[in-house]
C-alpha atoms as a PDB file:
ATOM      1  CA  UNK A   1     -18.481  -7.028  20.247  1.00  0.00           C
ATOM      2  CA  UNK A   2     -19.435  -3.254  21.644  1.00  0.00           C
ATOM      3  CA  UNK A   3     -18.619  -2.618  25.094  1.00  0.00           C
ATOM      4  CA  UNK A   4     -21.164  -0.319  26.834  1.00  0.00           C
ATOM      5  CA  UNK A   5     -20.422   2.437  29.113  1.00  0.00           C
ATOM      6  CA  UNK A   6     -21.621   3.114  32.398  1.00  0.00           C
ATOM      7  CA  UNK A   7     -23.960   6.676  32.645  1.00  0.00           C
ATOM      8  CA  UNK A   8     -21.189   8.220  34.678  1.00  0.00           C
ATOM      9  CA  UNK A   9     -18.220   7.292  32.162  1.00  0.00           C
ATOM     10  CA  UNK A  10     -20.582   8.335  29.347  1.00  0.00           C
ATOM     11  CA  UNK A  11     -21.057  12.149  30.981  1.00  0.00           C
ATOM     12  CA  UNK A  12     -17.529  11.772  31.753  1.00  0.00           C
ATOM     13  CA  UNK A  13     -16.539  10.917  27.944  1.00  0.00           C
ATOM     14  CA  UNK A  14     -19.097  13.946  26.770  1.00  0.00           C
ATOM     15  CA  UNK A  15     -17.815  16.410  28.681  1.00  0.00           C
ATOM     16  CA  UNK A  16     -13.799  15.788  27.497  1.00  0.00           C
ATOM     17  CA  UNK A  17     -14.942  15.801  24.360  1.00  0.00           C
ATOM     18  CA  UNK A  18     -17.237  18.783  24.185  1.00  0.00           C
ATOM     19  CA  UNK A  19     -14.546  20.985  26.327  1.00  0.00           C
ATOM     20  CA  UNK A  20     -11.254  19.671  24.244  1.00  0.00           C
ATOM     21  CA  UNK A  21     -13.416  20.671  20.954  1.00  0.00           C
ATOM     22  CA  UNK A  22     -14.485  24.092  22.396  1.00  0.00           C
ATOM     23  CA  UNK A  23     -11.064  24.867  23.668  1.00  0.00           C
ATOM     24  CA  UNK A  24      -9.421  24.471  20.053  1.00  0.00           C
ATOM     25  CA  UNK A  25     -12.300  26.061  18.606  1.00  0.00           C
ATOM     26  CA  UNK A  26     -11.605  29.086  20.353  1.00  0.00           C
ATOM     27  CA  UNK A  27      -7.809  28.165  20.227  1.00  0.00           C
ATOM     28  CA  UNK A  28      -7.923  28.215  16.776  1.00  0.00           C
ATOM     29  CA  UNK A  29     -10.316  31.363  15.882  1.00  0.00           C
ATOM     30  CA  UNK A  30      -8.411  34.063  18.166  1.00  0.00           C
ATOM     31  CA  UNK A  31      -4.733  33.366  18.617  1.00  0.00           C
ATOM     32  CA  UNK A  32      -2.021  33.907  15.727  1.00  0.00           C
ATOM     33  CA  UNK A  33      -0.570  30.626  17.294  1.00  0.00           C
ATOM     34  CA  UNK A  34      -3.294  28.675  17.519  1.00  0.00           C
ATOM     35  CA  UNK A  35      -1.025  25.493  18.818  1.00  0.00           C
ATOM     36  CA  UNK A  36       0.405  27.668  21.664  1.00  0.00           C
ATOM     37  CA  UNK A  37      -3.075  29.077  22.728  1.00  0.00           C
ATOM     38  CA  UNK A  38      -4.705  25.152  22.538  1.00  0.00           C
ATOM     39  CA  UNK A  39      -1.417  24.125  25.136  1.00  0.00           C
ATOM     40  CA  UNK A  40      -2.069  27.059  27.513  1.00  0.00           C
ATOM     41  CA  UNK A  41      -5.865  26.197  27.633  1.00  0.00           C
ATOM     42  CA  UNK A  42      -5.808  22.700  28.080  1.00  0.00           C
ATOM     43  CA  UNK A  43      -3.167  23.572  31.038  1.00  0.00           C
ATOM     44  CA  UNK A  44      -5.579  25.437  32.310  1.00  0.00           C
ATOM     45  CA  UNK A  45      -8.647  22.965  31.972  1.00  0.00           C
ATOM     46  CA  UNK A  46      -6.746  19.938  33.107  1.00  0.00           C
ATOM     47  CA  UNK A  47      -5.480  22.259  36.823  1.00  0.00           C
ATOM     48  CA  UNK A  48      -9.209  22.889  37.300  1.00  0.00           C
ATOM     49  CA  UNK A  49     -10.157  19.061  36.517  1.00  0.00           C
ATOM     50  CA  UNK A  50      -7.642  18.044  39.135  1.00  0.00           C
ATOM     51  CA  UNK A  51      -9.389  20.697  41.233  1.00  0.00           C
ATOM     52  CA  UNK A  52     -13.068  19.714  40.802  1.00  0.00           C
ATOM     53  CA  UNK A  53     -11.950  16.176  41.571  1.00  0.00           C
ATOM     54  CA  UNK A  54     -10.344  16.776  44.446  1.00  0.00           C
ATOM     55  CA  UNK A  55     -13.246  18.693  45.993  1.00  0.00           C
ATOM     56  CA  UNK A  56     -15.557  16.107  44.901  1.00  0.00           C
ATOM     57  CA  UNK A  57     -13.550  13.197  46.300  1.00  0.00           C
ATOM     58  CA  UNK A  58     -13.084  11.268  43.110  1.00  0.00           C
ATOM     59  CA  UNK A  59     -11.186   8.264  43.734  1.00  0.00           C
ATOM     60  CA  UNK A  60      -8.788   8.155  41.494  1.00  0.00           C
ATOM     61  CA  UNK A  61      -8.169   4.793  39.370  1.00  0.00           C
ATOM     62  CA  UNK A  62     -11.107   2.739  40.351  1.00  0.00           C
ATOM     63  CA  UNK A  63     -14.611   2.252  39.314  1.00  0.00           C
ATOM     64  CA  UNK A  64     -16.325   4.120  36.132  1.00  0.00           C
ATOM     65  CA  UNK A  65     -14.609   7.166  34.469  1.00  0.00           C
ATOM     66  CA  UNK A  66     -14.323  10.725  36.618  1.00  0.00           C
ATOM     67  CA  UNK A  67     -12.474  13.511  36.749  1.00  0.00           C
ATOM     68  CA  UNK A  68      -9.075  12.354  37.501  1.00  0.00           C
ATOM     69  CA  UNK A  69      -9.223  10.366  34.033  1.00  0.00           C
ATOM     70  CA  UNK A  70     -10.955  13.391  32.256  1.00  0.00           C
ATOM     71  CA  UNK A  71      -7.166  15.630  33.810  1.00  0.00           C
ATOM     72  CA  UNK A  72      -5.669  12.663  32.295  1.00  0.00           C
ATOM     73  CA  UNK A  73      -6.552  12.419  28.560  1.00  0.00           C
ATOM     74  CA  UNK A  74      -6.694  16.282  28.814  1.00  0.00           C
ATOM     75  CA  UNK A  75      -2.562  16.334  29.885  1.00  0.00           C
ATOM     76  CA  UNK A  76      -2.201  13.488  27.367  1.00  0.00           C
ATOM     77  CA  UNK A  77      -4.038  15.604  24.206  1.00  0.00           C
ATOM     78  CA  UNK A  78      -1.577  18.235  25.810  1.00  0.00           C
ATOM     79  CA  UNK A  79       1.561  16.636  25.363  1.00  0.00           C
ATOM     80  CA  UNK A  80       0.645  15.226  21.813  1.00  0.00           C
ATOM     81  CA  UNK A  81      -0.307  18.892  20.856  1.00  0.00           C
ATOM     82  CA  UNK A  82       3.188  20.747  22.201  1.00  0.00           C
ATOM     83  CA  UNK A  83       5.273  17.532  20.540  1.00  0.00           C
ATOM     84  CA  UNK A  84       3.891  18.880  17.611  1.00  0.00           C
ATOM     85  CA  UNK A  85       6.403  21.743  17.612  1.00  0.00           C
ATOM     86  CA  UNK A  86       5.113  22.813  13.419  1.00  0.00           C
ATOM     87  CA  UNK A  87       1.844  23.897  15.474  1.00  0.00           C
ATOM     88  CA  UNK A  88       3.158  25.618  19.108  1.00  0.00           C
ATOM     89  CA  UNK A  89       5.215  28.299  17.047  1.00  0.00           C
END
């Protein structure tokens, strides 16, 4: 059984993934401490999710994926990432 995904939880999905992939790309290529650099830039991204959402009026925990869920999974990859402590120096 595949579930489908709405058009706005499929941009939503996209974008989290393109943006978490760029961020340790870059993360990864010009730090020394690549695990320290990925925390401090997903910090970053997931304060100006939380900011785009709020200006857009995103409810938060209804209906099809947004913003608020995008700052979400972006604190959670966050938290995995500094519990890590072999990679955050």
């Amino acid at each position: 059984m595949t579930a489908r995904l709405d058009p706005a939880s499929a941009v939503t999905l996209k974008r989290f993934l393109l943006r978490v992939g760029l961020l340790g790309t870059f993360a990864v290529l010009l730090s020394r401490r690549p695990g320290g650099s990925f925390v401090g830039m997903i910090d970053l991204a997931a304060i100006i999710t939380c900011a785009c959402a709020i200006f857009a009026k995103d409810p938060a925990g209804r209906g099809p994926l947004n913003q608020w869920d995008e700052a979400l999974a972006l604190f959670g990859v966050r938290c995995l990432v500094a519990g890590m402590g072999m990679f955050t120096g």
